[in-house]
PDB file of N, CA and C in Angstrom:
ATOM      1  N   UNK A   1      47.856  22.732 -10.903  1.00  0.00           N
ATOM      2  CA  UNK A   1      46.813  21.770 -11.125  1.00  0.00           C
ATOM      3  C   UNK A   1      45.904  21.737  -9.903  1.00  0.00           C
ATOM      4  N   UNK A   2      44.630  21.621 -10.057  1.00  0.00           N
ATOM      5  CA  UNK A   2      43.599  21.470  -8.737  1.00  0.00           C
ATOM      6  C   UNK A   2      43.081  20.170  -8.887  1.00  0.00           C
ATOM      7  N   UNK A   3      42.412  19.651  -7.965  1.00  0.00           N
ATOM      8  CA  UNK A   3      41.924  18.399  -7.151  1.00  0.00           C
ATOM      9  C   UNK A   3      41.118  18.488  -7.774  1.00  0.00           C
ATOM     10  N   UNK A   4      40.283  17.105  -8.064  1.00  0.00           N
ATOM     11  CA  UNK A   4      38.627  17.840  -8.781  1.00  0.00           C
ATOM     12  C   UNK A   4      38.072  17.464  -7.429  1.00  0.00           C
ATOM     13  N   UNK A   5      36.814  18.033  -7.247  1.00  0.00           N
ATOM     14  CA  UNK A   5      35.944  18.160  -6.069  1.00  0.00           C
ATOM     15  C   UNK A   5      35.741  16.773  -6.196  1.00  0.00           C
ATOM     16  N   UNK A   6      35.304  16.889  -3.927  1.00  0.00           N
ATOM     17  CA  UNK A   6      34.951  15.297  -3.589  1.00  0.00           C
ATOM     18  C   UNK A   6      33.309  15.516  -3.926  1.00  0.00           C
ATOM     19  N   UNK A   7      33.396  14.093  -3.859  1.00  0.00           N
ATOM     20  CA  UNK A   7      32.022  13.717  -4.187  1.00  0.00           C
ATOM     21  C   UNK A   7      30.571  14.098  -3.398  1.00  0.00           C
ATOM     22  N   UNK A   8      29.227  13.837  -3.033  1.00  0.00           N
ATOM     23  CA  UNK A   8      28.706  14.257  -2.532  1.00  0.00           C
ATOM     24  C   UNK A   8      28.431  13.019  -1.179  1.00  0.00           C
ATOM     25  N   UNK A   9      28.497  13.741   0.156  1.00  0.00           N
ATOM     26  CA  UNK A   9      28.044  12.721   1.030  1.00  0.00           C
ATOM     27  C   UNK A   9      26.917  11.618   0.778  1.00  0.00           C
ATOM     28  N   UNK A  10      26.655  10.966   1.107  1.00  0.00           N
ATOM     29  CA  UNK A  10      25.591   9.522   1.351  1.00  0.00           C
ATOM     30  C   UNK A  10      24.414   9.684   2.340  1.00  0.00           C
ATOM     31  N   UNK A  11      25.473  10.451   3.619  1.00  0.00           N
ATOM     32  CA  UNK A  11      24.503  11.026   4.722  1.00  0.00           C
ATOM     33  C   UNK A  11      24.305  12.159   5.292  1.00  0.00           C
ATOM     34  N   UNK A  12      23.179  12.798   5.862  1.00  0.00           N
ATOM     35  CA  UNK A  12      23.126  14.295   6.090  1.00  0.00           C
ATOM     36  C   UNK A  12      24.097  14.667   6.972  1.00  0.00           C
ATOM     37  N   UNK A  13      23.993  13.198   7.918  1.00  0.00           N
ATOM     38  CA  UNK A  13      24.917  13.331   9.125  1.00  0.00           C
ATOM     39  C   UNK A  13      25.570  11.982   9.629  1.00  0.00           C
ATOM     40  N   UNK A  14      26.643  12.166   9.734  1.00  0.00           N
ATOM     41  CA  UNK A  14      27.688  11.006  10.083  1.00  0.00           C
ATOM     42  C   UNK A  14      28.508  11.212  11.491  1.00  0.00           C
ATOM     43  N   UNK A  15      28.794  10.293  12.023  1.00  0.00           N
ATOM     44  CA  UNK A  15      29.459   9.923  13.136  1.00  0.00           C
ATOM     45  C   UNK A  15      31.102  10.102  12.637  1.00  0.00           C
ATOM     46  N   UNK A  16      32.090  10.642  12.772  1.00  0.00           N
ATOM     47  CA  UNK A  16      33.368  10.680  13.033  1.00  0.00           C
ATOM     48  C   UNK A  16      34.287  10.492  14.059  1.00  0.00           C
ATOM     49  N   UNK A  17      35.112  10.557  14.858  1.00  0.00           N
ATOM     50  CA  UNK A  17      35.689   9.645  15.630  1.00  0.00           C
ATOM     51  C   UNK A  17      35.371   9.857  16.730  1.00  0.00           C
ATOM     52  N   UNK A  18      35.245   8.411  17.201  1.00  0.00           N
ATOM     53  CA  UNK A  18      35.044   8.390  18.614  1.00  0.00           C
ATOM     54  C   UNK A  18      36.604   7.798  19.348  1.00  0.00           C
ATOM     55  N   UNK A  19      36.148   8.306  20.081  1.00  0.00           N
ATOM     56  CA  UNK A  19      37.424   8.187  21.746  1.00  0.00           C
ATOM     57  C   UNK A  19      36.855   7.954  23.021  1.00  0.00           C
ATOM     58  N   UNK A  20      37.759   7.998  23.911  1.00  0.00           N
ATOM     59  CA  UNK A  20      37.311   7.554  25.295  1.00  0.00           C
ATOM     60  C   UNK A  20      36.664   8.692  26.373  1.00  0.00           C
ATOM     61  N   UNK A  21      36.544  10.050  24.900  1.00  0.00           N
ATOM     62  CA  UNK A  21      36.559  11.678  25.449  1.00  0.00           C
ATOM     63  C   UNK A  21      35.193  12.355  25.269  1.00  0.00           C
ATOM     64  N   UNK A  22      34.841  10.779  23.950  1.00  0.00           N
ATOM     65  CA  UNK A  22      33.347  11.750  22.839  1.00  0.00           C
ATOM     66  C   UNK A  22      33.772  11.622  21.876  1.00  0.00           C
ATOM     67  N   UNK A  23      32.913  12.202  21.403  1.00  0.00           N
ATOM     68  CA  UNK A  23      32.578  11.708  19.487  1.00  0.00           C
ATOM     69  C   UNK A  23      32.281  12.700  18.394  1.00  0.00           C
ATOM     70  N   UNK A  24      32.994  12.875  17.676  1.00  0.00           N
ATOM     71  CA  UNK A  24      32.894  13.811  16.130  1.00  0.00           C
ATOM     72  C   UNK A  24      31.665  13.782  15.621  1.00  0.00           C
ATOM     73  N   UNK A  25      30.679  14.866  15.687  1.00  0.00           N
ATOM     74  CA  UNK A  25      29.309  14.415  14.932  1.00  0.00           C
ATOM     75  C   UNK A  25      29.349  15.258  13.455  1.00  0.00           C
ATOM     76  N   UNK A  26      29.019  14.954  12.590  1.00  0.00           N
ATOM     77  CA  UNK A  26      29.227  16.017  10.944  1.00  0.00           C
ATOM     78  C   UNK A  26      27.938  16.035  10.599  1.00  0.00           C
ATOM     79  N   UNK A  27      27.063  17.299  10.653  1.00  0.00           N
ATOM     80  CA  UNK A  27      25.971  17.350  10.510  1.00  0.00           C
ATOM     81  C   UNK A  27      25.953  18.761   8.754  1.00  0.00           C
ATOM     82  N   UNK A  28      25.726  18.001   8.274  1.00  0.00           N
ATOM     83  CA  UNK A  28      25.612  18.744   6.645  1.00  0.00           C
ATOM     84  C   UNK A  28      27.313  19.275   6.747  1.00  0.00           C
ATOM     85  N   UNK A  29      27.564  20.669   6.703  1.00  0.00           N
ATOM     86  CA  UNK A  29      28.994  21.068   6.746  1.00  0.00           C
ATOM     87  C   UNK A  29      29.927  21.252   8.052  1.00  0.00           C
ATOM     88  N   UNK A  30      28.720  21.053   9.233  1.00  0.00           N
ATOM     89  CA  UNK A  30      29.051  21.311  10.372  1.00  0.00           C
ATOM     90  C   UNK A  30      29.725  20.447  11.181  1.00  0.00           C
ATOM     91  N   UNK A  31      30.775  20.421  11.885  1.00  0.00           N
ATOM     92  CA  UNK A  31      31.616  19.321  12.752  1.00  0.00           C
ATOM     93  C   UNK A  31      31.586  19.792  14.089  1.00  0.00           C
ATOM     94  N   UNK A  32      30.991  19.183  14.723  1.00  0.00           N
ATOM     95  CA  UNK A  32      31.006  19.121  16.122  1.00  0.00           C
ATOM     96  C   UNK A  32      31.454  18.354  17.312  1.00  0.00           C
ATOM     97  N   UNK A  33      31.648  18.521  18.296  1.00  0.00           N
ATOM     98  CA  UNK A  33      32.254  17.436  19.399  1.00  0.00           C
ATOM     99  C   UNK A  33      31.400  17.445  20.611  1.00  0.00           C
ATOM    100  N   UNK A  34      31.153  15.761  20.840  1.00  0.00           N
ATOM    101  CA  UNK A  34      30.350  15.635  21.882  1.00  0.00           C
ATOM    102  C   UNK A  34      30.694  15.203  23.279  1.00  0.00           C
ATOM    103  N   UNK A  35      31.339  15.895  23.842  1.00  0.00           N
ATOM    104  CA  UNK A  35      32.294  15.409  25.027  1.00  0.00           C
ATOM    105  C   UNK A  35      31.310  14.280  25.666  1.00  0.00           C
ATOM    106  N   UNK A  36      31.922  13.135  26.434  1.00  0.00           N
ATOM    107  CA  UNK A  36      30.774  12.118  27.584  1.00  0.00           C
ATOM    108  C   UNK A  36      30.868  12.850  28.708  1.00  0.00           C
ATOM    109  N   UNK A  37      31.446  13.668  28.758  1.00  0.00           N
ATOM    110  CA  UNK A  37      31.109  14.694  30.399  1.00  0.00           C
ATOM    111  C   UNK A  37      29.783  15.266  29.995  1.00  0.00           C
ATOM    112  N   UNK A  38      29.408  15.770  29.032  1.00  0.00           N
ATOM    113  CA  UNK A  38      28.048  16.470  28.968  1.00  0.00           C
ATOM    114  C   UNK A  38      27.090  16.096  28.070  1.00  0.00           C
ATOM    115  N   UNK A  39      27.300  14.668  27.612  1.00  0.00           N
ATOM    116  CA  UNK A  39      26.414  13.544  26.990  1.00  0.00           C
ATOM    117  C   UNK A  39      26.639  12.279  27.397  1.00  0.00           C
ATOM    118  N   UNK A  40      26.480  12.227  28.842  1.00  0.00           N
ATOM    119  CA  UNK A  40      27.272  10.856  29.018  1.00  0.00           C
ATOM    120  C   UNK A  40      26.040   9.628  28.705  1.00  0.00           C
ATOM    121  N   UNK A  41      24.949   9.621  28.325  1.00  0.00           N
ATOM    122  CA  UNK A  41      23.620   8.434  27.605  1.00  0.00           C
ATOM    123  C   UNK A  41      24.643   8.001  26.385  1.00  0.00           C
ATOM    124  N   UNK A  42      25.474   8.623  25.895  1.00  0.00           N
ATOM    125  CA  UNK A  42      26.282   8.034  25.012  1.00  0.00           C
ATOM    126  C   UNK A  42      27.352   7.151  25.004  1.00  0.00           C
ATOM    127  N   UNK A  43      27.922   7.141  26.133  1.00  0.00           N
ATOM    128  CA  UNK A  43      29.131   6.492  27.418  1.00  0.00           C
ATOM    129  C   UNK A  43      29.291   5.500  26.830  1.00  0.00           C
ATOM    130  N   UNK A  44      28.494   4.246  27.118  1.00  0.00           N
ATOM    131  CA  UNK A  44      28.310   2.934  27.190  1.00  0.00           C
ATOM    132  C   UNK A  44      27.563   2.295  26.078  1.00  0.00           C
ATOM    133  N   UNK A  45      27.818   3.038  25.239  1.00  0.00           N
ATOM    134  CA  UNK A  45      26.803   1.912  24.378  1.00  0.00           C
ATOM    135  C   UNK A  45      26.939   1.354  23.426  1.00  0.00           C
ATOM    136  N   UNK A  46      26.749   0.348  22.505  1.00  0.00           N
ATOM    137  CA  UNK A  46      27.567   0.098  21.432  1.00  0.00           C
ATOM    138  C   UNK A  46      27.796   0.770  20.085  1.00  0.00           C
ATOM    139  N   UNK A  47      28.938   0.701  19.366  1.00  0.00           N
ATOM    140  CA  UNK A  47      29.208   1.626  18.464  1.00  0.00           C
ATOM    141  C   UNK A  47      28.193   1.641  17.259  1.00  0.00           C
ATOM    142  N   UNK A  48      27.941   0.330  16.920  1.00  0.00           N
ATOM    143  CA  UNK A  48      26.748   0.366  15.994  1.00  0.00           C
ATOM    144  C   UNK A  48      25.256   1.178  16.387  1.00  0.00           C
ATOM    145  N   UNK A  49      24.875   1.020  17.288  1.00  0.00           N
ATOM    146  CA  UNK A  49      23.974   2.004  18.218  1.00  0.00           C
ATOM    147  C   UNK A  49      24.310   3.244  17.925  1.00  0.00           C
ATOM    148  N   UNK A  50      25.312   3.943  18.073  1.00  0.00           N
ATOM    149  CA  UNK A  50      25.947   5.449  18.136  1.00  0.00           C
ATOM    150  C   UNK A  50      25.833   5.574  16.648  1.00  0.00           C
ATOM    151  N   UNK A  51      26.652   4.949  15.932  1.00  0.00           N
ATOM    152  CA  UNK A  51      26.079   5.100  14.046  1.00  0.00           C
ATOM    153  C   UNK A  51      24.911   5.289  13.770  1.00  0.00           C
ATOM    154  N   UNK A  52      24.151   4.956  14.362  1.00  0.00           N
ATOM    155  CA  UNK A  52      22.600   4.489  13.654  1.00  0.00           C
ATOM    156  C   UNK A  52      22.056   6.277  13.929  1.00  0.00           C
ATOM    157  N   UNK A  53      22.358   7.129  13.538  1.00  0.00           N
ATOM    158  CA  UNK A  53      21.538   8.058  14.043  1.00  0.00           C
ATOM    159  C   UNK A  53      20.627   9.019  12.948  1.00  0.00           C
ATOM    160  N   UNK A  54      20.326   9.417  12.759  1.00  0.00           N
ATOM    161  CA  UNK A  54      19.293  10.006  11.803  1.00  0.00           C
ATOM    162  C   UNK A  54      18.799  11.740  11.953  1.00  0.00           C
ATOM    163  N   UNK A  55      19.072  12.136  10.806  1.00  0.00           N
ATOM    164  CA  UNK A  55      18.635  13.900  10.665  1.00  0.00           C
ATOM    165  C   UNK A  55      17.607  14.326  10.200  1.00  0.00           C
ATOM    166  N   UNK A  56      15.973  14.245  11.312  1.00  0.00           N
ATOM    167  CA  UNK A  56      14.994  13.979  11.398  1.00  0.00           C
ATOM    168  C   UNK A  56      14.488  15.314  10.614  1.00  0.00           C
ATOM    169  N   UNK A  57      15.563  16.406  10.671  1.00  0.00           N
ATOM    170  CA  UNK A  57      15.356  17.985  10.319  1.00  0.00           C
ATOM    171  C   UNK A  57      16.450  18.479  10.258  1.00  0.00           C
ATOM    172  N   UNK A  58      16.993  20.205  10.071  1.00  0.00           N
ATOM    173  CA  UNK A  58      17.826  19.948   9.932  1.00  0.00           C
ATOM    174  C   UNK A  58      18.525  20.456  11.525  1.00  0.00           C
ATOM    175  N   UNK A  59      17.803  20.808  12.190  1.00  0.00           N
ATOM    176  CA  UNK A  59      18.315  20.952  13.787  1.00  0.00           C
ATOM    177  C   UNK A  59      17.644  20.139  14.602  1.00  0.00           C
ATOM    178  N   UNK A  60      17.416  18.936  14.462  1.00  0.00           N
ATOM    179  CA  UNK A  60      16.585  17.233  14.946  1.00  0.00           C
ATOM    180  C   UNK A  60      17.631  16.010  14.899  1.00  0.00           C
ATOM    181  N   UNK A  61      18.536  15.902  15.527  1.00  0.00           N
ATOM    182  CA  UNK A  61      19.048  14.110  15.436  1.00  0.00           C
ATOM    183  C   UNK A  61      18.329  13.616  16.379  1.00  0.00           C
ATOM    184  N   UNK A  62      18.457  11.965  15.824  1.00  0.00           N
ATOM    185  CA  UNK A  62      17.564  10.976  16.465  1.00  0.00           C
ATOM    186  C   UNK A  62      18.435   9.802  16.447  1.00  0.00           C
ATOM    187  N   UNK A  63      18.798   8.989  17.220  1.00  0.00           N
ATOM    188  CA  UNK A  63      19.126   7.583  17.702  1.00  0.00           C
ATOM    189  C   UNK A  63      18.162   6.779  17.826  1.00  0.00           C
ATOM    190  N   UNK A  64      17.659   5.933  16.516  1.00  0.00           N
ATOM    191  CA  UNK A  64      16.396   5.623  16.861  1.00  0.00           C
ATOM    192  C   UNK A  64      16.656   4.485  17.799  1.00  0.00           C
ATOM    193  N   UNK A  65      17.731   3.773  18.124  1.00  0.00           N
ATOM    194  CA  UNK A  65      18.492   2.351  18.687  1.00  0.00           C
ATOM    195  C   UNK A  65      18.561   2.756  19.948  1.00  0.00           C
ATOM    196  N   UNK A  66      18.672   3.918  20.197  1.00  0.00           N
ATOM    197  CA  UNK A  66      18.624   4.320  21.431  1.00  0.00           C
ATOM    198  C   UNK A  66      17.649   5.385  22.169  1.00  0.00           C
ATOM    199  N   UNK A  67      16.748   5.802  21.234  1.00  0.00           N
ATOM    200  CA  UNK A  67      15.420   6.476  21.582  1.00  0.00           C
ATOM    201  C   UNK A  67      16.021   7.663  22.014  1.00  0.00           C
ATOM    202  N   UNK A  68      17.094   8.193  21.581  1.00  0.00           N
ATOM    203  CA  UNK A  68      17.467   9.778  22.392  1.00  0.00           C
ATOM    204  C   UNK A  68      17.500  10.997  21.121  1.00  0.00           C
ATOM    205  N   UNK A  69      16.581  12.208  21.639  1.00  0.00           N
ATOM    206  CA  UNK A  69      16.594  12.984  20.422  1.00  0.00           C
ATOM    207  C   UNK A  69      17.730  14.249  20.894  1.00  0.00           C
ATOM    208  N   UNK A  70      18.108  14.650  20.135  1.00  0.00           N
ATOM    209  CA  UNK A  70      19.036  15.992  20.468  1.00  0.00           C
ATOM    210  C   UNK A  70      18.753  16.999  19.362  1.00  0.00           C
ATOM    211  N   UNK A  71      18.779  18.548  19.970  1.00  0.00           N
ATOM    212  CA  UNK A  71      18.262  19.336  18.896  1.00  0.00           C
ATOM    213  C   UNK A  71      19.901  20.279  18.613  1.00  0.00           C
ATOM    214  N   UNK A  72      20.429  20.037  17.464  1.00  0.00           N
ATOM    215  CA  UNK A  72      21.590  20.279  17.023  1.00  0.00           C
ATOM    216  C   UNK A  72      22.055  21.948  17.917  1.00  0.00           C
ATOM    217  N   UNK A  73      21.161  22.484  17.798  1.00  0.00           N
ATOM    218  CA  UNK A  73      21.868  23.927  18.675  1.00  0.00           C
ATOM    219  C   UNK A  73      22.118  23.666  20.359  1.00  0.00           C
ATOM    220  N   UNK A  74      21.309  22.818  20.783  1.00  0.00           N
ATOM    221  CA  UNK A  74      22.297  22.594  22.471  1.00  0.00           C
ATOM    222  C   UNK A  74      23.723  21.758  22.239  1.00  0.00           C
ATOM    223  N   UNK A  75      24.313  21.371  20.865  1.00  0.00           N
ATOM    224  CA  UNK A  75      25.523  21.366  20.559  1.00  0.00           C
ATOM    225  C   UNK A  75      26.131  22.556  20.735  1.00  0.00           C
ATOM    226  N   UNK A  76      25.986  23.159  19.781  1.00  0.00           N
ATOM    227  CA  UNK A  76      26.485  24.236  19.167  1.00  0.00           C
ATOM    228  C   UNK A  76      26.378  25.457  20.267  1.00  0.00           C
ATOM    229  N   UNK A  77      25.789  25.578  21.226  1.00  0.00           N
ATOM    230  CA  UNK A  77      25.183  26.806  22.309  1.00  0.00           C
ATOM    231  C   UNK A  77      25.086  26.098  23.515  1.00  0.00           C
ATOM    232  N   UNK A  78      25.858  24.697  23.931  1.00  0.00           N
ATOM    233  CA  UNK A  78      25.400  24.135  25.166  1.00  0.00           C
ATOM    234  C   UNK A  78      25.374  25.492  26.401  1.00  0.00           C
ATOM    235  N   UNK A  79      25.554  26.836  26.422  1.00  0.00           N
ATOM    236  CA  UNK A  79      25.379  27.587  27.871  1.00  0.00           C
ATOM    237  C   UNK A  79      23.906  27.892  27.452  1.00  0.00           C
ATOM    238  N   UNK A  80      23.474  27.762  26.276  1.00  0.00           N
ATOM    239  CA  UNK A  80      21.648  28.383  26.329  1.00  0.00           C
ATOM    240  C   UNK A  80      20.719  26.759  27.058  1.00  0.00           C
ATOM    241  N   UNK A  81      21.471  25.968  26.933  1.00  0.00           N
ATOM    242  CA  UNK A  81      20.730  24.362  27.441  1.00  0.00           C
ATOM    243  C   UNK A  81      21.856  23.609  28.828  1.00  0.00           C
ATOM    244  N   UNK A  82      21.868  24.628  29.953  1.00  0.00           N
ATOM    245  CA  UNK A  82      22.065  24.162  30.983  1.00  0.00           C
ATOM    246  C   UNK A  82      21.796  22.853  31.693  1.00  0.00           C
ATOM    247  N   UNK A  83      20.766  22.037  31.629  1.00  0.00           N
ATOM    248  CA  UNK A  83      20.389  21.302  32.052  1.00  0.00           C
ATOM    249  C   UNK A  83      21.080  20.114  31.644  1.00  0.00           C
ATOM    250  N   UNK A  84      21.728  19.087  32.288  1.00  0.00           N
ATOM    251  CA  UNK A  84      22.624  18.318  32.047  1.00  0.00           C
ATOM    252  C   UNK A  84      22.078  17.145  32.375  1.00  0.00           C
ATOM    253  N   UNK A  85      22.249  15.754  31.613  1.00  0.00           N
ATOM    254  CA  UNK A  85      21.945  14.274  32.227  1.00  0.00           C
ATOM    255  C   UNK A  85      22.755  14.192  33.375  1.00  0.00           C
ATOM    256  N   UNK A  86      21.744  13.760  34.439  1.00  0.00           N
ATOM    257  CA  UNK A  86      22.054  12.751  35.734  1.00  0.00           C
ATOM    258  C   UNK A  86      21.583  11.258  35.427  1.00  0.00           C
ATOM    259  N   UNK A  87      21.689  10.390  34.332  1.00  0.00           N
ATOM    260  CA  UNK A  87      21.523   9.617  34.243  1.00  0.00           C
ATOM    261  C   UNK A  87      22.635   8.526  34.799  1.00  0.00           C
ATOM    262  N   UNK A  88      22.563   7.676  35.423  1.00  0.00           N
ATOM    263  CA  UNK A  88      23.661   6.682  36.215  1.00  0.00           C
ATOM    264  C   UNK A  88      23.002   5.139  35.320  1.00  0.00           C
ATOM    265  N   UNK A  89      23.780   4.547  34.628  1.00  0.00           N
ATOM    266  CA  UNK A  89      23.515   3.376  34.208  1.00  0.00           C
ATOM    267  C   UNK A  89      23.121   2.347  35.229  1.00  0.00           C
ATOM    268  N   UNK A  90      23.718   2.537  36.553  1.00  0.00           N
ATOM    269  CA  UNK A  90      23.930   1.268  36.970  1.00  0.00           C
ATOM    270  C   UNK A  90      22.531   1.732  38.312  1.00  0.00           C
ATOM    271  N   UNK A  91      22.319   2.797  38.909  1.00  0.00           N
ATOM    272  CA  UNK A  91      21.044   2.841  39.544  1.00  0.00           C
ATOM    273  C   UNK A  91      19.811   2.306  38.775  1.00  0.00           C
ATOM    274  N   UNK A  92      19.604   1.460  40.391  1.00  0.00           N
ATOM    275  CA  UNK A  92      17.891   0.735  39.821  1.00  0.00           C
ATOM    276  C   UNK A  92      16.993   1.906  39.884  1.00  0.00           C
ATOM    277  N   UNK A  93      15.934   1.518  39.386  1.00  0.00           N
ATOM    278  CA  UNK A  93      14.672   2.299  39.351  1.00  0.00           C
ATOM    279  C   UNK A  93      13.846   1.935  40.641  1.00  0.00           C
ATOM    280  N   UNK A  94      13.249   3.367  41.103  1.00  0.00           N
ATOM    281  CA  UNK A  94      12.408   3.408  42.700  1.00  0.00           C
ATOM    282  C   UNK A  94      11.363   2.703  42.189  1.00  0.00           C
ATOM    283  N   UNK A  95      10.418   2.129  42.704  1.00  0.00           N
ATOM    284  CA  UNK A  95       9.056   2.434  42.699  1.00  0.00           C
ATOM    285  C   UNK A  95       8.173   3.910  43.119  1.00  0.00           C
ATOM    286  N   UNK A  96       7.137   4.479  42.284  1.00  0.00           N
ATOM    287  CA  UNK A  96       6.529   5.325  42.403  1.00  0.00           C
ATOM    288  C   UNK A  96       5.963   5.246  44.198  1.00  0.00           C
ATOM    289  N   UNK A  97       4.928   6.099  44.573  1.00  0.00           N
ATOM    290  CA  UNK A  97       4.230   6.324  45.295  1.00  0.00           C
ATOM    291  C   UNK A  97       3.080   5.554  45.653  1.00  0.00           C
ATOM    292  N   UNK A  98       2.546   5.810  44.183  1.00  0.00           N
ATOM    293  CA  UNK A  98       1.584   4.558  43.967  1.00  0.00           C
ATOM    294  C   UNK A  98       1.844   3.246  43.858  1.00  0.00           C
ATOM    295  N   UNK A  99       2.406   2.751  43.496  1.00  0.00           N
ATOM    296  CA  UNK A  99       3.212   1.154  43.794  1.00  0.00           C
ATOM    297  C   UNK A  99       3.136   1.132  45.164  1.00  0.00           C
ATOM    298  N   UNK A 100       3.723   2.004  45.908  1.00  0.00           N
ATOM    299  CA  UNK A 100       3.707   1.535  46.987  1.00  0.00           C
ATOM    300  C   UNK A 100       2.616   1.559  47.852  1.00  0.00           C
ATOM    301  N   UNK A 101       1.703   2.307  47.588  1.00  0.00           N
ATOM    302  CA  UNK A 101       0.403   2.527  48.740  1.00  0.00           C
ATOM    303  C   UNK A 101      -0.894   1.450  48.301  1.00  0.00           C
ATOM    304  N   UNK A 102      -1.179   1.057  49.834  1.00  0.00           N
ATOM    305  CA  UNK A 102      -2.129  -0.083  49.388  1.00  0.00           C
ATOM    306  C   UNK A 102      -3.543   0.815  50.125  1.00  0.00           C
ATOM    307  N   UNK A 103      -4.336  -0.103  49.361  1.00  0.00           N
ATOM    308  CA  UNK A 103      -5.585   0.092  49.473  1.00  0.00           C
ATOM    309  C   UNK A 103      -6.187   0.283  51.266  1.00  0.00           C
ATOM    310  N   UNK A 104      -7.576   0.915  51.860  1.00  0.00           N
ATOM    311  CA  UNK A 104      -8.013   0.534  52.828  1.00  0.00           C
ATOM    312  C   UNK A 104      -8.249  -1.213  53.170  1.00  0.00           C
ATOM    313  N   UNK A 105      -8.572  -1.574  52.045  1.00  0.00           N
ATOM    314  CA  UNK A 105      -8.847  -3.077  52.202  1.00  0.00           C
ATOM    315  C   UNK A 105      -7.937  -3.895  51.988  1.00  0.00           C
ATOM    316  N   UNK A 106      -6.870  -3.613  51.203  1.00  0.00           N
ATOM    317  CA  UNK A 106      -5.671  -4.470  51.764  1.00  0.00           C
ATOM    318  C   UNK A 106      -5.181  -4.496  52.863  1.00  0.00           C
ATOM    319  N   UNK A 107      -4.912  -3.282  53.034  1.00  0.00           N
ATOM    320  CA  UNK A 107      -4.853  -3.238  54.989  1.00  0.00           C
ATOM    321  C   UNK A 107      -5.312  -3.816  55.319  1.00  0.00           C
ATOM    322  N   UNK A 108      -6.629  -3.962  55.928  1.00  0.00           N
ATOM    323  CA  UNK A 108      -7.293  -4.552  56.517  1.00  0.00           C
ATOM    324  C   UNK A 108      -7.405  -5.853  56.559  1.00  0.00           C
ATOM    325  N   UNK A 109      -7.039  -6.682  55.577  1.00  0.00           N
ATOM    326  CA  UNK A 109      -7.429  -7.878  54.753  1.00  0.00           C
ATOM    327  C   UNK A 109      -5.708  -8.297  55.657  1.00  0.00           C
ATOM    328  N   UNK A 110      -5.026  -7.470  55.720  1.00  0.00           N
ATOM    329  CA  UNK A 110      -3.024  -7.897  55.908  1.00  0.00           C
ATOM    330  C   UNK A 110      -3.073  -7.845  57.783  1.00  0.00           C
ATOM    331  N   UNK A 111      -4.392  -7.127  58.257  1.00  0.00           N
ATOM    332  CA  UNK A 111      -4.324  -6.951  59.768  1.00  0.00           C
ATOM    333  C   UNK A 111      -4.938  -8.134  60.016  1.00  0.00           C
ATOM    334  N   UNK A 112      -6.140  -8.681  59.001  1.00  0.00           N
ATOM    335  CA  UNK A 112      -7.003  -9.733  59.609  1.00  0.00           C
ATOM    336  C   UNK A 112      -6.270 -10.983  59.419  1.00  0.00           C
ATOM    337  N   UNK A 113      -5.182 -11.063  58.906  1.00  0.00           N
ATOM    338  CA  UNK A 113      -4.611 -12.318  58.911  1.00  0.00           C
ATOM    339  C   UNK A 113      -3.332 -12.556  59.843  1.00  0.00           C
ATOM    340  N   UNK A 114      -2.930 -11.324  60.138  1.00  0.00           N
ATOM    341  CA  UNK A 114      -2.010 -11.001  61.515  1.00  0.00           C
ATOM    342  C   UNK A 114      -2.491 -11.732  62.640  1.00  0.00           C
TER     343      UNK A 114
END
């Protein structure tokens, strides 16, 4: 006797389990794993956030909750996409260059009141 076939997915692409290691992504037939060593924007964030993601194309996910796009083959080929997040949650942001440089006349205006 055989099984009758499962039904058809709901979504192109679904989230499958997460751990404290990364997360199962199922993109059409494809299952992949997203370690937080080499996606760590995913680390910290809440699980409903991480669900919410969307298959903009069919090598396009999008987090729209979290504004991060990923193009399904630096999964699948991460040595052709070397470039890795240095993102640190907890570092503040510098000010630019410009923030910091004042005008001739502010100067001047900051000496004349010296």
């Amino acid at each position: 006797m055989r099984s009758a076939q499962r039904g058809k997915r709901t979504s192109a692409v679904e989230i499958g389990n997460i751990s404290k290691h990364g997360f199962w992504l199922l993109v059409g037939d494809r299952e992949m794993f997203l370690p937080f060593t080499k996606f760590p924007w995913f680390r910290e964030v809440p699980i409903g956030k991480l669900l919410n993601v969307v298959l903009l194309h069919p090598q396009h996910l999008y987090w729209p909750d979290l504004d991060i796009d990923l193009a399904v083959q630096s999964i699948e080929q991460p040595e052709k996409y070397p470039l890795v997040s240095r993102w640190r949650p907890k570092t503040p942001l510098q000010p630019t260059g410009v923030a910091r440089r004042r005008s001739k006349g502010e100067r001047a205006r900051s000496r004349a009141r010296s």
